[in-house]
Protein backbone atom coordinates (compact mmCIF):
# COMPACT_ATOMS: atom_id res chain seq x y z
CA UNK A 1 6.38 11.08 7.25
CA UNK A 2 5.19 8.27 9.45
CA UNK A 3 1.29 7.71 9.36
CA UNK A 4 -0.94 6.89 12.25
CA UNK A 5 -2.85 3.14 11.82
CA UNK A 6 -5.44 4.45 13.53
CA UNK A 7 -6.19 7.30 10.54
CA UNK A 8 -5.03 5.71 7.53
CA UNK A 9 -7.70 2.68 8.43
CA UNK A 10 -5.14 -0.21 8.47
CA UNK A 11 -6.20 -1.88 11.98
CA UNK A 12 -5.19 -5.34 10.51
CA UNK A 13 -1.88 -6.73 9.64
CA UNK A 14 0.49 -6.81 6.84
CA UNK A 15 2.51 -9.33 5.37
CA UNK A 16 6.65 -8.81 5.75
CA UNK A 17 8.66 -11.45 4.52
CA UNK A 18 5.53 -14.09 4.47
CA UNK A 19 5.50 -13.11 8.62
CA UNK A 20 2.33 -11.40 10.08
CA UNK A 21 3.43 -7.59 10.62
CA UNK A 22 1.21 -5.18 13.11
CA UNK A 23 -0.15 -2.37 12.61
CA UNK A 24 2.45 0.32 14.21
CA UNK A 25 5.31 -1.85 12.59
CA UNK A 26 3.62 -1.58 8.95
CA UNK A 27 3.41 2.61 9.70
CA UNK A 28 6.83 2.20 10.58
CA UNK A 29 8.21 0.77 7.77
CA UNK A 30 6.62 2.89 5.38
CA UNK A 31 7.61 6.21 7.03
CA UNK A 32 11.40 4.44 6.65
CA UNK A 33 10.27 3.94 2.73
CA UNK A 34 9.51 7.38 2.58
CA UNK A 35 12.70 8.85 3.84
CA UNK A 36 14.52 5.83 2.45
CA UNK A 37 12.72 6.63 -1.25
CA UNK A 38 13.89 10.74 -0.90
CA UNK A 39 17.51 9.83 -0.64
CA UNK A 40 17.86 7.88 -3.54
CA UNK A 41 18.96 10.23 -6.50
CA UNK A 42 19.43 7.86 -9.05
CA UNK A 43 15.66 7.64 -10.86
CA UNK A 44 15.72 3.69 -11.57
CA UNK A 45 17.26 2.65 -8.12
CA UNK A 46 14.16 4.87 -6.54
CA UNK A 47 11.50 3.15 -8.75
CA UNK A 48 13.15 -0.24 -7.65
CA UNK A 49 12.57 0.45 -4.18
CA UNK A 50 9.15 1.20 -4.44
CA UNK A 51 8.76 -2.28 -5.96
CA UNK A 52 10.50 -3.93 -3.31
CA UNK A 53 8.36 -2.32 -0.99
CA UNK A 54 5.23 -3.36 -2.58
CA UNK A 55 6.18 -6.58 -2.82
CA UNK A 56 7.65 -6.73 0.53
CA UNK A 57 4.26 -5.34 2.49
CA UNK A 58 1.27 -6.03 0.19
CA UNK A 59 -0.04 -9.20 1.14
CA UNK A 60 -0.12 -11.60 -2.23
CA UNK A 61 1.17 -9.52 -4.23
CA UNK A 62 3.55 -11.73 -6.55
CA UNK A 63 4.92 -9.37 -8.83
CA UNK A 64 4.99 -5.56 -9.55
CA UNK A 65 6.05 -2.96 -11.32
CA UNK A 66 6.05 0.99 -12.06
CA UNK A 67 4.16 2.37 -15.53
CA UNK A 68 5.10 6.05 -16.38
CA UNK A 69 2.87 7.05 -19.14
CA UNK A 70 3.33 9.65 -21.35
CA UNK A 71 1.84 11.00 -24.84
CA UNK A 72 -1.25 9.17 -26.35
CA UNK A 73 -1.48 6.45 -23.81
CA UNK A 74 2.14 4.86 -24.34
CA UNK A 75 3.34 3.16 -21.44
CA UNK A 76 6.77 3.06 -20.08
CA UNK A 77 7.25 -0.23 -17.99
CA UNK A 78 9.92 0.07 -15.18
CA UNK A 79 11.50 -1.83 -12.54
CA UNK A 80 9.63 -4.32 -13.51
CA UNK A 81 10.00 -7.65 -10.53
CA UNK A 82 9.19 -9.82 -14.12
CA UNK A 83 8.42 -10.13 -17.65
CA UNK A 84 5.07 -10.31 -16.78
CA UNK A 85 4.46 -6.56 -15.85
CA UNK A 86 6.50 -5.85 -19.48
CA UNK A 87 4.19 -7.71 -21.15
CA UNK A 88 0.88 -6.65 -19.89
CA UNK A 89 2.10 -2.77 -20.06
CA UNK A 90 3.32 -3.77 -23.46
CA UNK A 91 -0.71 -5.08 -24.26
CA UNK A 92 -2.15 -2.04 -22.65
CA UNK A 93 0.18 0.62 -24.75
CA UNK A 94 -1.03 -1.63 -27.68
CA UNK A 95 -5.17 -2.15 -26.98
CA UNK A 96 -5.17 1.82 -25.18
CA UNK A 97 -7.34 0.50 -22.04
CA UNK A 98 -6.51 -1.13 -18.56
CA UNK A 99 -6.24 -1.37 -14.87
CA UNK A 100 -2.94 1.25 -14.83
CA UNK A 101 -4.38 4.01 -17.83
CA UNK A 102 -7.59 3.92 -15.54
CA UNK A 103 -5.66 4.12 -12.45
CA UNK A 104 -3.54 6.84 -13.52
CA UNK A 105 -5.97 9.11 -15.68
CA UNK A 106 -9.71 7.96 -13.81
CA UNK A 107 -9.92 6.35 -10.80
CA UNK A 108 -6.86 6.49 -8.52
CA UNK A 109 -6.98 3.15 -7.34
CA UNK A 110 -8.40 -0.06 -9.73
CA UNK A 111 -8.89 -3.81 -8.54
CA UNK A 112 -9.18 -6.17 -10.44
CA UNK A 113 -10.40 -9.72 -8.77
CA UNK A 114 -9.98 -11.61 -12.02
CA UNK A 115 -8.67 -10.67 -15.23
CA UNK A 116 -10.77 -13.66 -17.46
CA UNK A 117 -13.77 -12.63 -16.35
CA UNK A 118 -13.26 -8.32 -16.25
CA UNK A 119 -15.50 -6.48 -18.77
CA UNK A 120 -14.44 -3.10 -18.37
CA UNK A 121 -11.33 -3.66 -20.89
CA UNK A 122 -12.48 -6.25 -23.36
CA UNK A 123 -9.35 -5.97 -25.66
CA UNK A 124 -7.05 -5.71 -22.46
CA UNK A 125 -8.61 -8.49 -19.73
CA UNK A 126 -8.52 -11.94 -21.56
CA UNK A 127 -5.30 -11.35 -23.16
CA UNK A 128 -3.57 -10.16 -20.28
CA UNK A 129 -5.14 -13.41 -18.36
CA UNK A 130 -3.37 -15.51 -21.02
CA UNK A 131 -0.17 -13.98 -20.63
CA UNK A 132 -0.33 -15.01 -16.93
CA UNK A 133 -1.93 -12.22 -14.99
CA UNK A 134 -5.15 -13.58 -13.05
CA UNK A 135 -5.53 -10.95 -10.34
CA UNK A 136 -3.94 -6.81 -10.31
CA UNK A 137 -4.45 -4.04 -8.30
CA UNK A 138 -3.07 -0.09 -9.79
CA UNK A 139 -2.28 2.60 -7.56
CA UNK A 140 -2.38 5.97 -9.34
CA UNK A 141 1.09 7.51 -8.00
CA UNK A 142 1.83 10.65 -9.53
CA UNK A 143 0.55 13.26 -12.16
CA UNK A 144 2.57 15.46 -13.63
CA UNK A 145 0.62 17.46 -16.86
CA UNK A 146 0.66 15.12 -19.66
CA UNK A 147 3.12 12.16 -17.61
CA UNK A 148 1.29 10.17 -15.05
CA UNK A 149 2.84 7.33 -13.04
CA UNK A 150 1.08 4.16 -11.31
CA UNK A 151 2.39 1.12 -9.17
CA UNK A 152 0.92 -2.29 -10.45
CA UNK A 153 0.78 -5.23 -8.05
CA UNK A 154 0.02 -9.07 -9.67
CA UNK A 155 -1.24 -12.17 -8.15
CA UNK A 156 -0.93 -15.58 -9.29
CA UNK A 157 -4.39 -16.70 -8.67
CA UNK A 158 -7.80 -14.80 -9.34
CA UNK A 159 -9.29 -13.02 -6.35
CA UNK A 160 -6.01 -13.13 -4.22
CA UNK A 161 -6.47 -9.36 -3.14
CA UNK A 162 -8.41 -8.41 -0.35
CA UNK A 163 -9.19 -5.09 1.14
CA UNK A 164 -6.21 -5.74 3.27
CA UNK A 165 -4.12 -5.84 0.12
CA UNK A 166 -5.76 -2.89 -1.13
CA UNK A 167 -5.26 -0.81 2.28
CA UNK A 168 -1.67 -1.91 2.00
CA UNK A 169 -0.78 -0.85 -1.37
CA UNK A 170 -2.89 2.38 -1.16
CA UNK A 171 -0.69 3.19 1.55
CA UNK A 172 2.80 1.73 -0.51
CA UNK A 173 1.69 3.85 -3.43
CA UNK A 174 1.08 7.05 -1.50
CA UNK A 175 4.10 7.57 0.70
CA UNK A 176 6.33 6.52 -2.88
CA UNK A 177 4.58 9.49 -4.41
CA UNK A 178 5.31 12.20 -1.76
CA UNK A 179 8.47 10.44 -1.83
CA UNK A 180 8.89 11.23 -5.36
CA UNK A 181 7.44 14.78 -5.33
CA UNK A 182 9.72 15.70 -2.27
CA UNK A 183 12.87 14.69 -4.56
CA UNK A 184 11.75 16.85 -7.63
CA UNK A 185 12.55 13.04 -8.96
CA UNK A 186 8.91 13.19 -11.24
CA UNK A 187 10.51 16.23 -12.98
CA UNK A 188 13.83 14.40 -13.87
CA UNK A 189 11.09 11.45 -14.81
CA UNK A 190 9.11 13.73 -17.46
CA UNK A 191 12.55 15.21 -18.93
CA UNK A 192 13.63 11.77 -19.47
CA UNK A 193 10.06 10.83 -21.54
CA UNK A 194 10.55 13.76 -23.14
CA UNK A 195 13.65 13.26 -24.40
CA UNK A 196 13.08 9.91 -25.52
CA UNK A 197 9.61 10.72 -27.61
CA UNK A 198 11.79 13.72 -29.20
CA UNK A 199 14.53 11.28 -30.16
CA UNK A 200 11.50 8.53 -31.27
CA UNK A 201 10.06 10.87 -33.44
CA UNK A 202 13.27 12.16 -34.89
CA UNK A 203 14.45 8.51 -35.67
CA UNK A 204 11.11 7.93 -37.55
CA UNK A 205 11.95 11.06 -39.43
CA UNK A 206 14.95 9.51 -40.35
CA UNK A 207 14.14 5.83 -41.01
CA UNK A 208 11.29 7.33 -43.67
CA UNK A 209 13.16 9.77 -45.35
CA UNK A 210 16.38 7.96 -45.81
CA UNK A 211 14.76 4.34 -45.21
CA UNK A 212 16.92 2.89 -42.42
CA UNK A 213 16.74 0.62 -39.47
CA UNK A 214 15.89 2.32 -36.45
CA UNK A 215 19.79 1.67 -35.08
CA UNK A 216 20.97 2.88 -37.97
CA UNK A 217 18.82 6.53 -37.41
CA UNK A 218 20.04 6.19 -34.19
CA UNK A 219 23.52 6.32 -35.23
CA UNK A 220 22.84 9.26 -37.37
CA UNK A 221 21.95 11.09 -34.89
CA UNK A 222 24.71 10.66 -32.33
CA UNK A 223 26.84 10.86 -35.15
CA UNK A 224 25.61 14.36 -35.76
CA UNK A 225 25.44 15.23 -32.01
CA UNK A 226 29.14 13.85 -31.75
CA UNK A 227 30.17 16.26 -34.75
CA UNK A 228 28.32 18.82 -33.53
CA UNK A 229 29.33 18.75 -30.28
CA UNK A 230 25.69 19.38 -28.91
CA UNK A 231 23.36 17.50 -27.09
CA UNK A 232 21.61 14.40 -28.77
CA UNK A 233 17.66 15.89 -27.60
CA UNK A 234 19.13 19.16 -29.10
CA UNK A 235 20.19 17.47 -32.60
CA UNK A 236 16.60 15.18 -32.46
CA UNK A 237 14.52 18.47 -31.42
CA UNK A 238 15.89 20.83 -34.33
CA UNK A 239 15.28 17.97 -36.68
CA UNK A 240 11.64 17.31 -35.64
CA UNK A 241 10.75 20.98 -35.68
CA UNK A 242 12.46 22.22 -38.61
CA UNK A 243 12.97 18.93 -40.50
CA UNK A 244 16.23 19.37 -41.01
CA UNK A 245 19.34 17.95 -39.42
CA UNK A 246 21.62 19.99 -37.58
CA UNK A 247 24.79 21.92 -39.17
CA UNK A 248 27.82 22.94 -38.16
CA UNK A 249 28.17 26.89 -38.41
């Protein structure tokens, strides 16, 4: 679905390939995103191409990445463009507080001129700055119950991001998520977190009551799945609710 410059406020221009882009070419290319983005039924090559996109069109924006969050604040960093995003998802999963919880549970949209000097996350701010981040912007992109999903855009120097930047990435961010919602993808996104906090929490089980590695719970499990011939979130389910492994019958 192509949107009109005129009503999503973008009068200025973009940023393709470090070239000035117009207006009506910037609507154009997200309207191909969009249709692009609904074809694409494999979940991580989908994610990717937002990224690209983002860091294609948003003017500064060095690096990105997509955070699905899920549970207690627990952060899921994908398609990242860097280790960078990793890490500073990794900080905010650990402190509980930043630019993408806000922007996915709060406020939608969250800028950030400059991470040193921020003191809305005081755990978060300085030790993301010293991991390299100086400037972010998080775009809230989907909700879906207790999963929520937001695009995170990074610059290299503080106050890089402008309200052209902003306008840019609002726009990025909100053709991805009809994109997403068209292709019943955020379902096949939740079942996935799902099935990995089942098969978390069933490895913890595991690793405490028989005090293993985590690869070696792992390995339990699919071994049981294997000899059970039934599905590993089946096997890690039964175990969490019960408390008991699987048997065969």
């Amino acid at each position: 679905m192509d949107l009109n410059p005129a009503e999503t406020g973008v009068i200025g221009e973009g940023q393709q390939g470090g070239r000035p882009v117009a207006a009506a070419a910037l609507a154009q290319r997200l309207g191909d995103l969009a249709r692009e983005l609904q074809h694409e039924e494999d979940t991580d090559s989908m994610l990717a191409g937002i990224v690209h996109a983002a860091l294609e069109l948003v003017p500064h924006a060095a690096d990105a990445s997509v955070s699905l969050i899920s549970g207690p604040r627990t952060i899921d960093s994908r398609a990242a463009s860097s280790e960078l995003p990793r890490r500073v998802d990794a900080l905010q999963s650990e402190t509980g507080q930043g630019p993408c919880l806000d922007a996915s549970y709060e406020e939608r949209v969250v800028s950030v001129p400059d991470l040193s000097r921020d003191p809305r996350w005081p755990a978060f701010a300085r030790p993301a700055f010293a991991l390299g981040a100086r400037s972010m912007l998080s775009f809230q992109l989907f909700v879906d119950g207790d999963h929520l999903g937001a695009l995170n855009l990074f610059g290299k120097e503080v106050g890089v991001f402008d309200a052209e930047s902003e306008r840019i990435g609002a726009l990025v961010a909100a053709h991805a998520a009809v994109a997403v919602a068209g292709n019943q993808q955020v379902s096949q996104l939740t079942q996935a977190l799902d099935t990995r906090d089942l098969i978390g929490q069933a490895k913890g089980i595991l690793m405490e009551r028989y005090k293993v590695t985590a690869q070696q719970a792992f390995l339990l499990l699919s071994r049981a799945s294997s000899e059970l011939n039934i599905k590993l979130r089946d096997v890690a389910e039964q175990l969490t609710v019960s408390g008991e492994m699987a048997k065969k019958r």
